[in-house]
Protein backbone atom coordinates (compact mmCIF):
# COMPACT_ATOMS: atom_id res chain seq x y z
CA UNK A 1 107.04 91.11 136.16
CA UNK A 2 105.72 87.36 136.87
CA UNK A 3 109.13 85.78 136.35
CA UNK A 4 108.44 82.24 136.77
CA UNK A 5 109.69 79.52 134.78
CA UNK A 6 105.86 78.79 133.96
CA UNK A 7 105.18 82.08 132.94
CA UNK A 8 108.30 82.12 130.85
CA UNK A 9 107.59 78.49 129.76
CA UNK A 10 103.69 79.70 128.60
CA UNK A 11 104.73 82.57 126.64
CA UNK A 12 107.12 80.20 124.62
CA UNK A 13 105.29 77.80 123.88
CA UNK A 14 102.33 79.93 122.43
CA UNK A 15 101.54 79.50 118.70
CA UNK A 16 102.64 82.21 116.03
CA UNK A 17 99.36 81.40 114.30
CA UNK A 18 96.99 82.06 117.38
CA UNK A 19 98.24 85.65 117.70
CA UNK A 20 99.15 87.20 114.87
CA UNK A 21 95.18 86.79 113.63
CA UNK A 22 94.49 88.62 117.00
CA UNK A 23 97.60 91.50 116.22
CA UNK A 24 95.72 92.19 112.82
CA UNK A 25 92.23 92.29 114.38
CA UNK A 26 93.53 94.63 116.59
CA UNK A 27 95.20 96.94 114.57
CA UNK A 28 92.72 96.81 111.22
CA UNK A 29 90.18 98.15 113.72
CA UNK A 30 92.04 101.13 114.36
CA UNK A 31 92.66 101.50 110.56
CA UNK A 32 96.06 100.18 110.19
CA UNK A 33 97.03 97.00 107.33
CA UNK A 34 98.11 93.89 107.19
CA UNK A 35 100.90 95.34 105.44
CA UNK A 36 102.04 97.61 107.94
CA UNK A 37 102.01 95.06 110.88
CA UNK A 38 104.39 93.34 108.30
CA UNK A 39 106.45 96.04 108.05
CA UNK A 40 107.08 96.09 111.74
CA UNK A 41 107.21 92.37 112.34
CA UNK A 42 109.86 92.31 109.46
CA UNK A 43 111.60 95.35 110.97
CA UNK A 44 112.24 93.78 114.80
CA UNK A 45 112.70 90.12 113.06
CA UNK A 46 114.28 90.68 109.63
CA UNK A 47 111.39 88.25 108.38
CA UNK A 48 109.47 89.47 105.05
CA UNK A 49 105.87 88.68 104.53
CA UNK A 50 106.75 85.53 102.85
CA UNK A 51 108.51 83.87 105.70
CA UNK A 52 106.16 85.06 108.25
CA UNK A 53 103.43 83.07 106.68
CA UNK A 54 105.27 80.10 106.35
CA UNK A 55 105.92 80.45 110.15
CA UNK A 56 102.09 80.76 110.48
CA UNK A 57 101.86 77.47 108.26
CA UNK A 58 104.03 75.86 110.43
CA UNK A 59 102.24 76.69 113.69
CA UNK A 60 105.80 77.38 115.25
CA UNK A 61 106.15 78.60 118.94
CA UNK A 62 107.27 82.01 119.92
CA UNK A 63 110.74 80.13 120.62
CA UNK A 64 111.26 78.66 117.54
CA UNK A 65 109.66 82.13 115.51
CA UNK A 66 112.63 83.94 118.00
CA UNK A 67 115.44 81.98 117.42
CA UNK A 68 114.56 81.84 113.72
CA UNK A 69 114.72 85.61 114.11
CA UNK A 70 117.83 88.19 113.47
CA UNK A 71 116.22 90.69 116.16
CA UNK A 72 116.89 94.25 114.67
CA UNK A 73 120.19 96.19 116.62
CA UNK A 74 117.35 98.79 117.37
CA UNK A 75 115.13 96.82 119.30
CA UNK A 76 116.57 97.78 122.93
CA UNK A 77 115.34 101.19 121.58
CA UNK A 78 111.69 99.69 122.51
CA UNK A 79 110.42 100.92 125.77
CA UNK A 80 107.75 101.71 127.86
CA UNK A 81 104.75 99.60 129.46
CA UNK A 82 103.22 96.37 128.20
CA UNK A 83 100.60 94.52 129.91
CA UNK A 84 101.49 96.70 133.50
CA UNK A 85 105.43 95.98 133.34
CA UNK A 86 108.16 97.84 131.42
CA UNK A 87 109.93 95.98 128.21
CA UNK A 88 113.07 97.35 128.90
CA UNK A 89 113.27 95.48 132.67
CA UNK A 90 112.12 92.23 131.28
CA UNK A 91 114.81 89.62 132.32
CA UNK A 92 113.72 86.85 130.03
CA UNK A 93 115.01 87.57 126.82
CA UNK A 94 112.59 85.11 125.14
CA UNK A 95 109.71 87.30 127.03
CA UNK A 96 111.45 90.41 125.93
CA UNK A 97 111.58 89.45 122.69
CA UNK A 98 107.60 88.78 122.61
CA UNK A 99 106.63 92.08 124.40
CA UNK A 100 109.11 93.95 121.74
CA UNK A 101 106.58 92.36 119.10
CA UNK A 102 103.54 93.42 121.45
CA UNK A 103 104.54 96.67 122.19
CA UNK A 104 105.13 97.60 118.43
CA UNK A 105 101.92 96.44 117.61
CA UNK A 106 100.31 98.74 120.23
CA UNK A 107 101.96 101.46 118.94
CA UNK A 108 100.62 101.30 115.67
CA UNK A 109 97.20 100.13 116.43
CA UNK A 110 97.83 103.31 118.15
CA UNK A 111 98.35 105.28 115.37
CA UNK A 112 101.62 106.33 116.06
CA UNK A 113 103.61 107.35 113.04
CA UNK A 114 105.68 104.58 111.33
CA UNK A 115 109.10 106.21 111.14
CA UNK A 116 108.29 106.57 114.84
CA UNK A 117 107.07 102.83 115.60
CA UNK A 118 110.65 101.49 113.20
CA UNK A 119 112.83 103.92 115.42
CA UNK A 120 113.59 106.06 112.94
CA UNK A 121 114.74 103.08 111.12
C-alpha cells in the first residue's frame, strides 16, 4: 500500500459528510438501505444512527469520526482486498480503520448476507 505520510494525512483529513452520501449511493443501487449501512457503520463503530448524523452535521474528519469511535473487538476479523491492497496488512491504523468501513460497505452493496458482513456478530 501507498504508505506515505500524505497518503495517510489525505485519508484523515477527508470529510464524514462527503462519503457517506457516496456509501449510500452505492449500496441503494444494489438494493440495500440506509438502514442497513447503519447497521454496519454502528456495528464496526458502536455509533447509532443518531450520532452518525450528528457527525455528518459536524463535517468531522475520518480522524476525529475514528477516535470518537469504540472500533468493534471483531473488526480484525475484516479481510480481504480494498482498492488493490489487503485490510489486514494496512500499517496505518487510522487507514485501517477507514478501509474496515470501506470494505463492509462493499460487502453489502455486494449483497452479501448481514450476519455474514457483522461477523457473525
Amino acid at each position: 500500500m501507498n504508505t506515505s505520510t500524505t497518503h495517510h494525512q489525505r485519508i484523515a483529513k477527508m470529510l464524514f459528510s462527503t462519503v457517506y452520501p457516496l456509501y449510500l449511493a452505492k449500496i441503494e443501487k444494489k438494493g440495500r438501505s440506509k438502514v442497513e449501512l447503519n447497521q454496519v457503520i454502528e456495528w464496526l463503530t458502536g455509533f447509532d444512527p443518531n450520532k452518525v448524523q450528528n457527525l455528518i452535521n459536524e463535517k468531522v474528519t475520518f480522524e476525529v469520526f475514528f477516535r470518537q469511535a469504540t472500533l468493534n473487538p471483531s473488526a480484525n476479523l475484516i479481510t480481504g482486498v480494498i482498492c488493490g491492497y489487503r485490510v489486514e496488512e494496512i500499517e496505518d491504523t487510522l487507514t485501517q480503520q477507514v478501509r474496515y468501513l470501506d470494505k463492509l460497505v462493499d460487502e453489502l452493496a455486494k449483497g452479501r448476507k448481514m450476519e455474514k458482513i457483522l461477523r457473525g456478530l
